[in-house]
C-alpha atoms as a PDB file:
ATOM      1  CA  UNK A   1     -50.786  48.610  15.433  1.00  0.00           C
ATOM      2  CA  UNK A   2     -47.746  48.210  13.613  1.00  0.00           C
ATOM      3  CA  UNK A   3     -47.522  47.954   9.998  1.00  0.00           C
ATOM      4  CA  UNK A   4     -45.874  44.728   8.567  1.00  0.00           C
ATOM      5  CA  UNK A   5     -41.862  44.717   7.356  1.00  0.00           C
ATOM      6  CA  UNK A   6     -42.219  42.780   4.379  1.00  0.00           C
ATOM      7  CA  UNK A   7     -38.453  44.016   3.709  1.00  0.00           C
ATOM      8  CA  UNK A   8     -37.187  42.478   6.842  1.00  0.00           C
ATOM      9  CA  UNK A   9     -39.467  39.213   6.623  1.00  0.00           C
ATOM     10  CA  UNK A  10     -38.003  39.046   3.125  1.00  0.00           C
ATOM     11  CA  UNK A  11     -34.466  39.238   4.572  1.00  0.00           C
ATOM     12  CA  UNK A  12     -35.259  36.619   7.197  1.00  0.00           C
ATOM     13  CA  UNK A  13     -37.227  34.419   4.394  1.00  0.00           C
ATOM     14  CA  UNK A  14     -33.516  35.021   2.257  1.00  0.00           C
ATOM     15  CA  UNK A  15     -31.569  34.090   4.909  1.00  0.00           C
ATOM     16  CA  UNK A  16     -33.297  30.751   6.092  1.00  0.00           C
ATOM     17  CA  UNK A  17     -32.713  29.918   2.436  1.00  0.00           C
ATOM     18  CA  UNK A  18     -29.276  30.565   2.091  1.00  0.00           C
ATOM     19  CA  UNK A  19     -28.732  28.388   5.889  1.00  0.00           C
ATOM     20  CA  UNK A  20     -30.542  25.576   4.057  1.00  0.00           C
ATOM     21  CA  UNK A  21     -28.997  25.084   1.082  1.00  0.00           C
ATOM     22  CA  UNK A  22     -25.383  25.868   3.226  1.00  0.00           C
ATOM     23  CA  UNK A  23     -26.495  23.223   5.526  1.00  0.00           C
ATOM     24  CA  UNK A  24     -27.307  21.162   2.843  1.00  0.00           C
ATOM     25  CA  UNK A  25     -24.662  21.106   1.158  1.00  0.00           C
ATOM     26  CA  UNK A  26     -22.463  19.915   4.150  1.00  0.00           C
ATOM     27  CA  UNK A  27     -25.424  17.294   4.964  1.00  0.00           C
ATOM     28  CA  UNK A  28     -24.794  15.804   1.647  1.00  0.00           C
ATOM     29  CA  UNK A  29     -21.507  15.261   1.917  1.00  0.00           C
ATOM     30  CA  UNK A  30     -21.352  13.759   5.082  1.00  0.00           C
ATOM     31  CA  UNK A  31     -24.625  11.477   3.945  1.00  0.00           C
ATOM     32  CA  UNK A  32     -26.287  11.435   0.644  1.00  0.00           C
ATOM     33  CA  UNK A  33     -29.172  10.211   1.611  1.00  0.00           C
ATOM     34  CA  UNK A  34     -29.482  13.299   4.087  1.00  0.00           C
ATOM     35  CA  UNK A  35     -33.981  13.948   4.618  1.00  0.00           C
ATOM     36  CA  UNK A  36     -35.331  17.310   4.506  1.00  0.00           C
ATOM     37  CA  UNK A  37     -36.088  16.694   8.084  1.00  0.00           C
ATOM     38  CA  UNK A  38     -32.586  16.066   9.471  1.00  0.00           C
ATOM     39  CA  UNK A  39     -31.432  19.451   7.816  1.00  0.00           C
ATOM     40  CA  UNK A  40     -34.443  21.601   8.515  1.00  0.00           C
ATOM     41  CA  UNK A  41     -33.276  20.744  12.365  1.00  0.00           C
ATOM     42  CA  UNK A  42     -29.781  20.987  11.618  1.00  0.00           C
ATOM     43  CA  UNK A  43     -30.456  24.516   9.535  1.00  0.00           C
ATOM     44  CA  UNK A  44     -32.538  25.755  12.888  1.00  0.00           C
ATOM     45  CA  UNK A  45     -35.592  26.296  10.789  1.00  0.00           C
ATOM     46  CA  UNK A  46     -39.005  24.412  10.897  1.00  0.00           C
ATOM     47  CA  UNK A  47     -40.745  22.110   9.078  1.00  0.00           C
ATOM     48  CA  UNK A  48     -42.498  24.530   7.542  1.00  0.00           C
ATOM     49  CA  UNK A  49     -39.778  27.177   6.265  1.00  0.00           C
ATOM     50  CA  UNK A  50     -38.286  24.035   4.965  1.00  0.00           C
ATOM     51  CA  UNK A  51     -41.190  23.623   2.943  1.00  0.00           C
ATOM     52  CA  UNK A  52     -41.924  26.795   1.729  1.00  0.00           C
ATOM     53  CA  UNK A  53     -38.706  27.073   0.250  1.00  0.00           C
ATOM     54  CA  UNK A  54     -38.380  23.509  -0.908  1.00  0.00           C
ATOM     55  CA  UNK A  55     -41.472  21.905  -1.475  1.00  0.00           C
ATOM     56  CA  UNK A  56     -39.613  18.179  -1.883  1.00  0.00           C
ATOM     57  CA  UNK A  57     -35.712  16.603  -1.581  1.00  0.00           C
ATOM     58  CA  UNK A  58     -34.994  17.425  -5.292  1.00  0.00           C
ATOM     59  CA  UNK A  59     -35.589  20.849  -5.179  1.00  0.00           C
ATOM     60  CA  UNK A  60     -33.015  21.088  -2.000  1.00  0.00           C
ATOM     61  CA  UNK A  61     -30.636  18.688  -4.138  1.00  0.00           C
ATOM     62  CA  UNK A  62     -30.601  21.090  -7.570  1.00  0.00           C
ATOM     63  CA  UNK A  63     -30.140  24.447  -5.182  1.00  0.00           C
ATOM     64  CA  UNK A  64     -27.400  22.497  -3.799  1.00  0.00           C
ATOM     65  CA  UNK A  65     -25.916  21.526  -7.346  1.00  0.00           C
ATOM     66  CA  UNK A  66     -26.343  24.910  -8.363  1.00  0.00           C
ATOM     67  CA  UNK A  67     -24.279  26.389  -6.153  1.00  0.00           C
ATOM     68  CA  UNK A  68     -21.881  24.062  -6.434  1.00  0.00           C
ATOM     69  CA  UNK A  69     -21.501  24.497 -10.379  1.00  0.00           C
ATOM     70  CA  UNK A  70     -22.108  28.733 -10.231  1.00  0.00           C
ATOM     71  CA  UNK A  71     -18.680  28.255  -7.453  1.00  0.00           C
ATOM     72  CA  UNK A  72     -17.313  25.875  -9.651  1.00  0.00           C
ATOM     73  CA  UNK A  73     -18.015  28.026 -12.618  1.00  0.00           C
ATOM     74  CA  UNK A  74     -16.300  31.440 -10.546  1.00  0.00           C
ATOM     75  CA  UNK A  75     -13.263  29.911  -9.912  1.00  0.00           C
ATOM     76  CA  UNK A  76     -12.190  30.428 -13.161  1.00  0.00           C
ATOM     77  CA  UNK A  77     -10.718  33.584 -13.577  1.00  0.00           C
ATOM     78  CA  UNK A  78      -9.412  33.359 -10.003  1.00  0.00           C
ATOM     79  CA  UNK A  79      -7.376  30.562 -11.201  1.00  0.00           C
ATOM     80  CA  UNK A  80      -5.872  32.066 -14.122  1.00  0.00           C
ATOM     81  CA  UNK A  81      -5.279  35.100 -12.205  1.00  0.00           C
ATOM     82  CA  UNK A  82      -2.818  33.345  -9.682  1.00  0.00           C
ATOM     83  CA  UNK A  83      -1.803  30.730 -12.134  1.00  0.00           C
ATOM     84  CA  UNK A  84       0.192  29.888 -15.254  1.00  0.00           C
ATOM     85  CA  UNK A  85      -2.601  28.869 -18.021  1.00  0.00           C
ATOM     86  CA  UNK A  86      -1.743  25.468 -17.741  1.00  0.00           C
ATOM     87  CA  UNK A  87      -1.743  24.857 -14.151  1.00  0.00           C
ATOM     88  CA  UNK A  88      -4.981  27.049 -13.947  1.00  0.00           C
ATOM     89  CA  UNK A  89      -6.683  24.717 -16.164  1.00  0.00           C
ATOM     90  CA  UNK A  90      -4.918  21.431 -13.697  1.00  0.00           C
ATOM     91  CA  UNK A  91      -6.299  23.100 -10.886  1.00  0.00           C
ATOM     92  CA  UNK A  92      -9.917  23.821 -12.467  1.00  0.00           C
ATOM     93  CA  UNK A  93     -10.495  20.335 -13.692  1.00  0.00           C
ATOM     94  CA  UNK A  94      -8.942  18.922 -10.222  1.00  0.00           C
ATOM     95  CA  UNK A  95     -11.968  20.989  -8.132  1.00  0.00           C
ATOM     96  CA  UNK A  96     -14.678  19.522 -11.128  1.00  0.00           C
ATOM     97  CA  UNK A  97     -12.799  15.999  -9.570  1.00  0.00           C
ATOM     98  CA  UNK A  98     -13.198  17.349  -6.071  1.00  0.00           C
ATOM     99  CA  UNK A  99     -17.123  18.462  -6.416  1.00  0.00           C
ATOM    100  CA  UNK A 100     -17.360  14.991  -7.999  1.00  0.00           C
ATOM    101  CA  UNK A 101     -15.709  12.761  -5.188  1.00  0.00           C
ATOM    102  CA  UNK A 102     -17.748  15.079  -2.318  1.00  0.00           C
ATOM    103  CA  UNK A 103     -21.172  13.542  -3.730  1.00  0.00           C
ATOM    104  CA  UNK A 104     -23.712  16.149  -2.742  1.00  0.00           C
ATOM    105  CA  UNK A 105     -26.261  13.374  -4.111  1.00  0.00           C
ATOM    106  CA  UNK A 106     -24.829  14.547  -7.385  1.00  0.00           C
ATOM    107  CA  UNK A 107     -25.736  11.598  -9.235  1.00  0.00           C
ATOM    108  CA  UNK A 108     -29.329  12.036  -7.610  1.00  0.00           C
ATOM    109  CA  UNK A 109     -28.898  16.293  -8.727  1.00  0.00           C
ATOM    110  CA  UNK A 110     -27.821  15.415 -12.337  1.00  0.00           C
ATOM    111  CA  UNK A 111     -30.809  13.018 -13.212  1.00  0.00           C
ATOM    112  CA  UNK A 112     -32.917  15.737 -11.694  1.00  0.00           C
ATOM    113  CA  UNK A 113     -31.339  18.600 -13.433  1.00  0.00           C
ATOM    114  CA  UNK A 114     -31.672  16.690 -16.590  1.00  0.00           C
ATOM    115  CA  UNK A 115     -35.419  16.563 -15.597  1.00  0.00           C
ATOM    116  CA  UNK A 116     -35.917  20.275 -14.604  1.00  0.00           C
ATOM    117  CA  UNK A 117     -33.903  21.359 -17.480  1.00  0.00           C
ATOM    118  CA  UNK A 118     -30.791  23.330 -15.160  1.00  0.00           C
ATOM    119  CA  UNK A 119     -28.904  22.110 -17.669  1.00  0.00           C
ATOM    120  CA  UNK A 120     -30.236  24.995 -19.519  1.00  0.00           C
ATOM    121  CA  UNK A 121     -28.685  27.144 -16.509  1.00  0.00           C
ATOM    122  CA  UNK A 122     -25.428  25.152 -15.444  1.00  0.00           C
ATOM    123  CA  UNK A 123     -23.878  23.962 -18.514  1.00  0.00           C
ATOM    124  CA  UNK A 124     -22.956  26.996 -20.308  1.00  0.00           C
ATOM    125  CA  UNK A 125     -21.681  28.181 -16.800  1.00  0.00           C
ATOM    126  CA  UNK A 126     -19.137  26.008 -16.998  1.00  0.00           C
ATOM    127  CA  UNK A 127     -18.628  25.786 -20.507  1.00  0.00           C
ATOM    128  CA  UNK A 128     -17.549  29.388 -20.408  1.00  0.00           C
ATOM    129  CA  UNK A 129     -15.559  28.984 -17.431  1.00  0.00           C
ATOM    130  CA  UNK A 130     -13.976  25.939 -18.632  1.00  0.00           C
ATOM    131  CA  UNK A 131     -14.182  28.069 -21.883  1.00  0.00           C
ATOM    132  CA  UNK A 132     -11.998  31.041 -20.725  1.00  0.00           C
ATOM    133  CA  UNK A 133      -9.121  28.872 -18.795  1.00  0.00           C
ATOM    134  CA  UNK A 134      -8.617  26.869 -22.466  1.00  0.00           C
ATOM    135  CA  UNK A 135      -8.593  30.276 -23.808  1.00  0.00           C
ATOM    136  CA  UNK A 136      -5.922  31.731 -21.945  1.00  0.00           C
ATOM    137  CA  UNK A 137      -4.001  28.090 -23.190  1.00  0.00           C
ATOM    138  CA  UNK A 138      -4.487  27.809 -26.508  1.00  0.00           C
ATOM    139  CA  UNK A 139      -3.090  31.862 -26.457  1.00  0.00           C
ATOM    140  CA  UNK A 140      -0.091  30.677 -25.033  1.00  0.00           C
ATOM    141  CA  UNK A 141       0.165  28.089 -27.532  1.00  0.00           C
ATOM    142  CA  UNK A 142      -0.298  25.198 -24.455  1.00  0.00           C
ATOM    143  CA  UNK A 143      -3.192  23.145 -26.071  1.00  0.00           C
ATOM    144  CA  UNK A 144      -4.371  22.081 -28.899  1.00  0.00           C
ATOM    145  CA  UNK A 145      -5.672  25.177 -30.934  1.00  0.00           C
ATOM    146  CA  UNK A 146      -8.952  22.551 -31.998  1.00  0.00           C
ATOM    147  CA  UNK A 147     -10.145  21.794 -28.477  1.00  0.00           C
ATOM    148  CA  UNK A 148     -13.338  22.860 -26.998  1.00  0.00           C
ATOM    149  CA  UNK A 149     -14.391  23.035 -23.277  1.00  0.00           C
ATOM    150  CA  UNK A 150     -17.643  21.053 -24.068  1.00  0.00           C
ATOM    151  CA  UNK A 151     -15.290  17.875 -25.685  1.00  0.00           C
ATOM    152  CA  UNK A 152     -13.241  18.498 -22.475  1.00  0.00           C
ATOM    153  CA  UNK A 153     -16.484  17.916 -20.671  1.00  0.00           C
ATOM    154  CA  UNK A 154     -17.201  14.971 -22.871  1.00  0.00           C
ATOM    155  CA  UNK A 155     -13.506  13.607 -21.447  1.00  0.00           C
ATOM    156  CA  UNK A 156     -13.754  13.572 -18.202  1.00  0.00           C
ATOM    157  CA  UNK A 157     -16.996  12.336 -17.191  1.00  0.00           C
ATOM    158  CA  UNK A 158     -15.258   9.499 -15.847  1.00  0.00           C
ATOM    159  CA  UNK A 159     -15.057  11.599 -13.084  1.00  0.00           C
ATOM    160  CA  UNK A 160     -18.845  10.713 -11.957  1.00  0.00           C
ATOM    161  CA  UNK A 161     -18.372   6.697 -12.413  1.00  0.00           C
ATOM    162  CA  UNK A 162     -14.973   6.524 -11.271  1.00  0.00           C
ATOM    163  CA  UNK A 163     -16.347   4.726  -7.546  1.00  0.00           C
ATOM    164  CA  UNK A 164     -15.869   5.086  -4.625  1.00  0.00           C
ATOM    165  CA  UNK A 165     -12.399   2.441  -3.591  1.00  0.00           C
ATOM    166  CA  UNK A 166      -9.493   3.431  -1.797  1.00  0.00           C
ATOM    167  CA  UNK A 167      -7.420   4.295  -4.906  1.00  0.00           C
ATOM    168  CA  UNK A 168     -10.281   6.956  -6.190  1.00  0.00           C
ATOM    169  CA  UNK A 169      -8.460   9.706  -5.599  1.00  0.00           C
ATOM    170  CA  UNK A 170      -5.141   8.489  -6.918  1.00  0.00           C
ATOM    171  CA  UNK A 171      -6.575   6.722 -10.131  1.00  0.00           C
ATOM    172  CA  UNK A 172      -8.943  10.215 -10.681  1.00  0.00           C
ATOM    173  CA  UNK A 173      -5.358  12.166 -10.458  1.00  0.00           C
ATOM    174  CA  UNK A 174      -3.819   9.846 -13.075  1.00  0.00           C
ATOM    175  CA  UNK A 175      -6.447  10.004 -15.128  1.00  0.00           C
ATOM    176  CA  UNK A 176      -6.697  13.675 -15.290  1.00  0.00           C
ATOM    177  CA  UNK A 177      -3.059  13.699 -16.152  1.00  0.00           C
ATOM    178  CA  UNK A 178      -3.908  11.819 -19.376  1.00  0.00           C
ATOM    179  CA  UNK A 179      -6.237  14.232 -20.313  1.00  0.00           C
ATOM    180  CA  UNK A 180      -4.387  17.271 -19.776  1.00  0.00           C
ATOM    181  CA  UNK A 181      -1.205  15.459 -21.533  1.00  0.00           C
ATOM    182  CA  UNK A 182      -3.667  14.639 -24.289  1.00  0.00           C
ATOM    183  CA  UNK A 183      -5.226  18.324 -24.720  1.00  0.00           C
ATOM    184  CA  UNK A 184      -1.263  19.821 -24.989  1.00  0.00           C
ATOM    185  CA  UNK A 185      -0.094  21.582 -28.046  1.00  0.00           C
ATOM    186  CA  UNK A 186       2.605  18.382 -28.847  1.00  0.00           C
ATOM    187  CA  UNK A 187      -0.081  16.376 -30.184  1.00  0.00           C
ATOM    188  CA  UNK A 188      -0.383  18.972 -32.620  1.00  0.00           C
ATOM    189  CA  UNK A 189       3.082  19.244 -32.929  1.00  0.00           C
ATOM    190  CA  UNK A 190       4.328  22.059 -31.298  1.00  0.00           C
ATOM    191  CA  UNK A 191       5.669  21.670 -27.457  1.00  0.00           C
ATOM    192  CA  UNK A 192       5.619  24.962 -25.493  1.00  0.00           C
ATOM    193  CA  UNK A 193       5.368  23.058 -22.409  1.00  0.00           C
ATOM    194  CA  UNK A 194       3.764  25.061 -19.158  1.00  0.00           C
END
């Protein structure tokens, strides 16, 4: 008799959760109101492995959410990598808009974050991410020297209640414009435009 692999069953166990939460994710967007049961079949897993890993919707939805904001959070220096300051902070706020217009039950994932205390986990992810990109500004004398990412934050929450009309998109644009206008060094007094 052969002994056990609990390496390789712990391999298999990793990669039915990674398929889930990846499946998921993509179920969510589509449909919000995605079941367990629709993604289990959709993830080829059972009912069962479902379970295991996610003993009820919520736990699937903050996975989801967490991945979204650790992504979210890694784009960061990518961005100001390939990007003036400025634009790198544009581009950051405009995927925080994206992630917020794709759903992913995110309302649903915030109230239970809030509940299972992720915030704990999430927020200062992308406080520091949001964090570094201001940074990188305020050193090139682009923002306001007195702004902080978690005021930033504070800002653009409209970003969750801004509905879900035809003009969305458009109207989420302009007002991310205001923002960023807002946040530049001018209102201070000093223009070094980017």
């Amino acid at each position: 008799m052969t002994p056990p692999r609990p390496r390789a069953a712990r391999c298999d166990a990793e990669g039915n959760r990674v398929r889930i939460i990846e499946t998921a994710s993509e179920a969510f967007a589509r449909a919000p109101g995605a079941t367990l049961q629709s993604i289990a079949k959709a993830a080829g897993v059972g009912q069962g492995t479902m379970y295991r890993h996610f003993p009820h919707r919520e736990a699937l939805l903050l996975a989801v959410y967490r991945g979204d904001i650790e992504t979210l959070a890694e784009a960061a220096p990518r961005l100001l990598d390939e990007h003036a300051p400025l634009d790198a902070l544009r581009l950051w706020l405009g995927r925080l808009a994206a992630y917020s217009r794709s759903q992913h039950g995110a309302v649903q994932a915030v109230e239970a974050a809030t509940r299972a205390d992720l915030g704990g986990h999430c927020y200062p992810l992308i406080t520091a991410a949001l964090n570094r990109i201001l940074a990188a500004c305020k050193d090139a004398e682009l923002v306001r020297p007195d702004v902080h990412a978690d005021e930033v934050l504070l800002l653009v929450s409209f970003l969750w209640k801004a509905g879900s009309g035809p003009d969305r998109q458009e109207r989420t644009e302009r007002m991310l414009a205001i923002v960023t206008d807002g946040l530049r060094a001018t209102a201070c007094g000093r223009d070094r435009s980017g």
